[in-house]
C-alpha atoms as a PDB file:
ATOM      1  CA  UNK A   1      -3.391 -38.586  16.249  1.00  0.00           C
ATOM      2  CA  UNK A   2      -6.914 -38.402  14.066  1.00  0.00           C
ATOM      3  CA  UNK A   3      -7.512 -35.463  16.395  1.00  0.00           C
ATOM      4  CA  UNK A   4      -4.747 -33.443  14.892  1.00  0.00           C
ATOM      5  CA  UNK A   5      -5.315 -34.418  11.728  1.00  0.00           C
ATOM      6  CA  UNK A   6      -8.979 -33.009  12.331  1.00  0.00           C
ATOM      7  CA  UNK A   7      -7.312 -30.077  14.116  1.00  0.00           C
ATOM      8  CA  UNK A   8      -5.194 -29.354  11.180  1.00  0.00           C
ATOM      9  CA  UNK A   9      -8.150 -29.677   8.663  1.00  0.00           C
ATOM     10  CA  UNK A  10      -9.656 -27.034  10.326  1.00  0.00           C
ATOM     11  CA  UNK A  11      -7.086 -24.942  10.310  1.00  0.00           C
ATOM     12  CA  UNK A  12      -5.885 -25.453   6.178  1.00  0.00           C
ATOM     13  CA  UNK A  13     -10.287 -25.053   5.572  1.00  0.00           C
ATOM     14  CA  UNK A  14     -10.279 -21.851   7.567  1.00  0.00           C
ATOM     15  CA  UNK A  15      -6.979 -20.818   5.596  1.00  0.00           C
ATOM     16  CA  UNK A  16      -8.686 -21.372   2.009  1.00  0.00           C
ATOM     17  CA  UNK A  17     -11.794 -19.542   2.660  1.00  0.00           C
ATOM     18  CA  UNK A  18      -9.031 -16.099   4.307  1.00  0.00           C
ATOM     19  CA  UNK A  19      -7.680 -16.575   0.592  1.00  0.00           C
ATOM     20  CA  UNK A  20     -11.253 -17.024  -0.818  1.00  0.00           C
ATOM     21  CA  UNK A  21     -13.335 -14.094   1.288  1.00  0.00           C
ATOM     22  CA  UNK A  22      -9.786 -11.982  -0.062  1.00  0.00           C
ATOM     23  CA  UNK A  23     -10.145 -12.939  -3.804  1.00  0.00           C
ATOM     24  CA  UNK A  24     -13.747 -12.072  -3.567  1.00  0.00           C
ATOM     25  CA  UNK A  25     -13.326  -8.849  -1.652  1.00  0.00           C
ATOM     26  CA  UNK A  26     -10.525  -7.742  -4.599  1.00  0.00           C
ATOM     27  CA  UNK A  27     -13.323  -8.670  -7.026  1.00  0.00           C
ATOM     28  CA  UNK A  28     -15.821  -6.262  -5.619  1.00  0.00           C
ATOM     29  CA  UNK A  29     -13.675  -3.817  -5.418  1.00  0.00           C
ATOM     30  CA  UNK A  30     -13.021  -3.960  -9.111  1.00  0.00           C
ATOM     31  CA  UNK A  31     -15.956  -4.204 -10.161  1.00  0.00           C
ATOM     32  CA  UNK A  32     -17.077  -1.201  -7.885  1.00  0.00           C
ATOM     33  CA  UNK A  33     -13.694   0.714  -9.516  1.00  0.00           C
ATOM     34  CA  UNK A  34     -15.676   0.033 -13.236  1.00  0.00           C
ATOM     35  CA  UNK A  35     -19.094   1.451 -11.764  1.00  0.00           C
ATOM     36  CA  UNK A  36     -17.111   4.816 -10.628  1.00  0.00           C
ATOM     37  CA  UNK A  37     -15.621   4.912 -14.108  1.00  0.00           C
ATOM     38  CA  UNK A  38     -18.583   4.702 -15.919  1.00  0.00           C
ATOM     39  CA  UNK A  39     -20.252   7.177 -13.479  1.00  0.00           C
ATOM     40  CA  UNK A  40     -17.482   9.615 -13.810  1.00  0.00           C
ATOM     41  CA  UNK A  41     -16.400   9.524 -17.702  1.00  0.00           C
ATOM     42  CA  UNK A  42     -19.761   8.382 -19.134  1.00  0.00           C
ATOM     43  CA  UNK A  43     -23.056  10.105 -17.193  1.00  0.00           C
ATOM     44  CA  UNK A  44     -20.648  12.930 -15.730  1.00  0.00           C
ATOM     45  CA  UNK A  45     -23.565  15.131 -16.140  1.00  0.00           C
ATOM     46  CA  UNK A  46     -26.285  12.895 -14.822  1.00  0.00           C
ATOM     47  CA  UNK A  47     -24.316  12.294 -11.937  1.00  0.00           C
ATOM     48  CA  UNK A  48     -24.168  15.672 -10.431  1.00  0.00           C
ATOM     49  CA  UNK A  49     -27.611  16.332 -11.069  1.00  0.00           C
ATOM     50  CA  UNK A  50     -28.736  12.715  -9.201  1.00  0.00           C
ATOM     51  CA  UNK A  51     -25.948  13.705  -6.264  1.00  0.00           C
ATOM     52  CA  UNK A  52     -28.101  17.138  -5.716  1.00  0.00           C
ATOM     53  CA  UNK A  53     -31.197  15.334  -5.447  1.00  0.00           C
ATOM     54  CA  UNK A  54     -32.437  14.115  -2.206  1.00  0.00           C
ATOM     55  CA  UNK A  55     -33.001  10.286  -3.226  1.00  0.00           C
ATOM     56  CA  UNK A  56     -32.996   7.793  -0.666  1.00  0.00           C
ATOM     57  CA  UNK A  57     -30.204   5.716  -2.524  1.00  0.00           C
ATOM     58  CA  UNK A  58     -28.142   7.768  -4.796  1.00  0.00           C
ATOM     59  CA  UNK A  59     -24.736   6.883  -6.984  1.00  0.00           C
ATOM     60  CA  UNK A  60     -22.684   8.462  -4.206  1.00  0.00           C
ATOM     61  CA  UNK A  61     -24.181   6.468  -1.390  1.00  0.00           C
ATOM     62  CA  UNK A  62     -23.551   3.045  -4.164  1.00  0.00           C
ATOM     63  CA  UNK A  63     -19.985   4.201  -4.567  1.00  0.00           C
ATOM     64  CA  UNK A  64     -18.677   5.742  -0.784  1.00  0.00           C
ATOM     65  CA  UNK A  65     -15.051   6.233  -2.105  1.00  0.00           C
ATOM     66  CA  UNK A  66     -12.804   7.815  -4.310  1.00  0.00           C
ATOM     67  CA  UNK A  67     -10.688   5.945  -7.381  1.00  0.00           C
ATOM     68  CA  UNK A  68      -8.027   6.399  -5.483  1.00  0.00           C
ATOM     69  CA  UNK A  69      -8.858   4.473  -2.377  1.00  0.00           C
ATOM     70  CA  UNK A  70     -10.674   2.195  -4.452  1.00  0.00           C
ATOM     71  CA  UNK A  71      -7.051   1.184  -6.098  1.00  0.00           C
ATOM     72  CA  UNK A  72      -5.783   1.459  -3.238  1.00  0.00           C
ATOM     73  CA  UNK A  73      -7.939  -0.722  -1.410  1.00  0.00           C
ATOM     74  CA  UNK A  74      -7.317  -3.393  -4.458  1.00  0.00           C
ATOM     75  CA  UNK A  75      -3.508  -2.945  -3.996  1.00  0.00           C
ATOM     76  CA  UNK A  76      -3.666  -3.753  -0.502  1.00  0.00           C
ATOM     77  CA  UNK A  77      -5.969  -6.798  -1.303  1.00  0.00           C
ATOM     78  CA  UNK A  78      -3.331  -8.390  -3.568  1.00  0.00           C
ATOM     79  CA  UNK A  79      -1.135  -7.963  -1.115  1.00  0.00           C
ATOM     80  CA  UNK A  80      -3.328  -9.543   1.664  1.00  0.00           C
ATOM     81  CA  UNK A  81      -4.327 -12.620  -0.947  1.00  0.00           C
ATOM     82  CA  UNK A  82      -0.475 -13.395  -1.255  1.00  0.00           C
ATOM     83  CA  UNK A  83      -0.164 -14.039   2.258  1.00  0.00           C
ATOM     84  CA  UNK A  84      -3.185 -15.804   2.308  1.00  0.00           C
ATOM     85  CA  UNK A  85      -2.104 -18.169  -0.515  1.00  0.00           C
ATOM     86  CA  UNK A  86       1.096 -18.737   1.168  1.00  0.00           C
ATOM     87  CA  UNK A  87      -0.068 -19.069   4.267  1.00  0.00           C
ATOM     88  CA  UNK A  88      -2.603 -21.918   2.930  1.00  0.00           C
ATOM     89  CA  UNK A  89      -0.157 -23.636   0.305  1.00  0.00           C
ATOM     90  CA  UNK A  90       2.312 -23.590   3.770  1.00  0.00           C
ATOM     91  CA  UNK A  91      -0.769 -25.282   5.982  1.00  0.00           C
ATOM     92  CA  UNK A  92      -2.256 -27.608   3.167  1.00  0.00           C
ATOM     93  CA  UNK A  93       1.550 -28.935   3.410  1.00  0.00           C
ATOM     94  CA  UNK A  94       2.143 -29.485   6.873  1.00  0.00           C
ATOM     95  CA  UNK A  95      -1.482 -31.048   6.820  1.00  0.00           C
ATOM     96  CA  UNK A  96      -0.453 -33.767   4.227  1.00  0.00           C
ATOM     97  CA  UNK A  97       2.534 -34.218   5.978  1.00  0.00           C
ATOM     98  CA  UNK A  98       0.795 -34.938   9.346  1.00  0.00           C
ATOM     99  CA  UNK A  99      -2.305 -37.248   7.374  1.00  0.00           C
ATOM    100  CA  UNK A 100       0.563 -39.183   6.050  1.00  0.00           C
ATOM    101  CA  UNK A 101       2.494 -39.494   9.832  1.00  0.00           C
ATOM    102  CA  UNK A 102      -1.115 -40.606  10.769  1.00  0.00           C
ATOM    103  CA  UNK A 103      -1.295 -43.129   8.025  1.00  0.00           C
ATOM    104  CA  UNK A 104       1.671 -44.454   8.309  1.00  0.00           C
ATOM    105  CA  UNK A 105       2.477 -43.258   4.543  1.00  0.00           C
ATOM    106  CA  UNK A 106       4.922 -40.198   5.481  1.00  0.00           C
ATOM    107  CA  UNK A 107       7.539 -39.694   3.173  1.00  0.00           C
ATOM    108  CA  UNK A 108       9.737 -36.501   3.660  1.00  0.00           C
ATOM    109  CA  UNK A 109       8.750 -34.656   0.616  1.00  0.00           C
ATOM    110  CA  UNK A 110      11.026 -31.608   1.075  1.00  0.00           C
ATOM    111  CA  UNK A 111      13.797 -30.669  -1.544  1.00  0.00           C
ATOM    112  CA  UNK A 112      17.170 -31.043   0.409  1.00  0.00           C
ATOM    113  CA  UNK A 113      20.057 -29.151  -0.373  1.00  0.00           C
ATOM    114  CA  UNK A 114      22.874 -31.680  -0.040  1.00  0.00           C
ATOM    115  CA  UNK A 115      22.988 -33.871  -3.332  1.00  0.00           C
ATOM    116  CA  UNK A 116      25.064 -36.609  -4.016  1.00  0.00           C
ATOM    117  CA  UNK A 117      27.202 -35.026  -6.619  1.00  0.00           C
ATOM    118  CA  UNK A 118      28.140 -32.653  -3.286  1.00  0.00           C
ATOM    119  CA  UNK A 119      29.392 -35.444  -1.620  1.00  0.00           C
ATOM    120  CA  UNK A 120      31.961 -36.548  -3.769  1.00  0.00           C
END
């Protein structure tokens, strides 16, 4: 039994950090969606003179993407981070469930849909 508890562990950690590594990837990409506006609305200009250069690092290389796939790419994360939420909230369950088998504390902790004003 303390195996699958350890088993399970693993499985709910690995589950956080898929919802964590997500978050942080949506984060990057918004951050990298502010550094293309600026670029594009505030040093238009400066831009297309540094893209015509040859520089060994210029704002194109930094930015690799359009605004378009960058919202895209954000929209997509969302969607990935709400299945990794679920997917941990639905692990980090079924792991308290088993710790509490394990330690002889289980008590069924699911809503049920039969009430006793149903069975009268």
């Amino acid at each position: 039994m303390a195996q699958a508890v350890i088993t399970k562990n693993a499985d709910v950690e690995w589950r956080r950090q898929c919802a964590l590594t997500t978050a942080w990837e949506i984060h990057a990409r918004e951050e990298q969606l502010k550094f293309l506006t600026l670029v594009l609305e505030d040093q238009g200009e400066t831009y297309a003179n540094a893209a015509s250069e040859h520089l060994d690092t210029t704002i194109g290389e930094l930015i690799k993407c359009s605004e378009r796939e960058l919202k895209n790419n954000i929209a997509y994360g969302v969607a990935a981070f709400s299945y990794d939420v679920d997917a941990f909230a639905i692990g980090d369950a079924q792991f308290d469930d088993l710790e509490s088998v394990a330690t002889g504390t289980y008590f069924h902790s699911y809503t049920s849909d039969v009430t006793t004003d149903n069975c009268l």
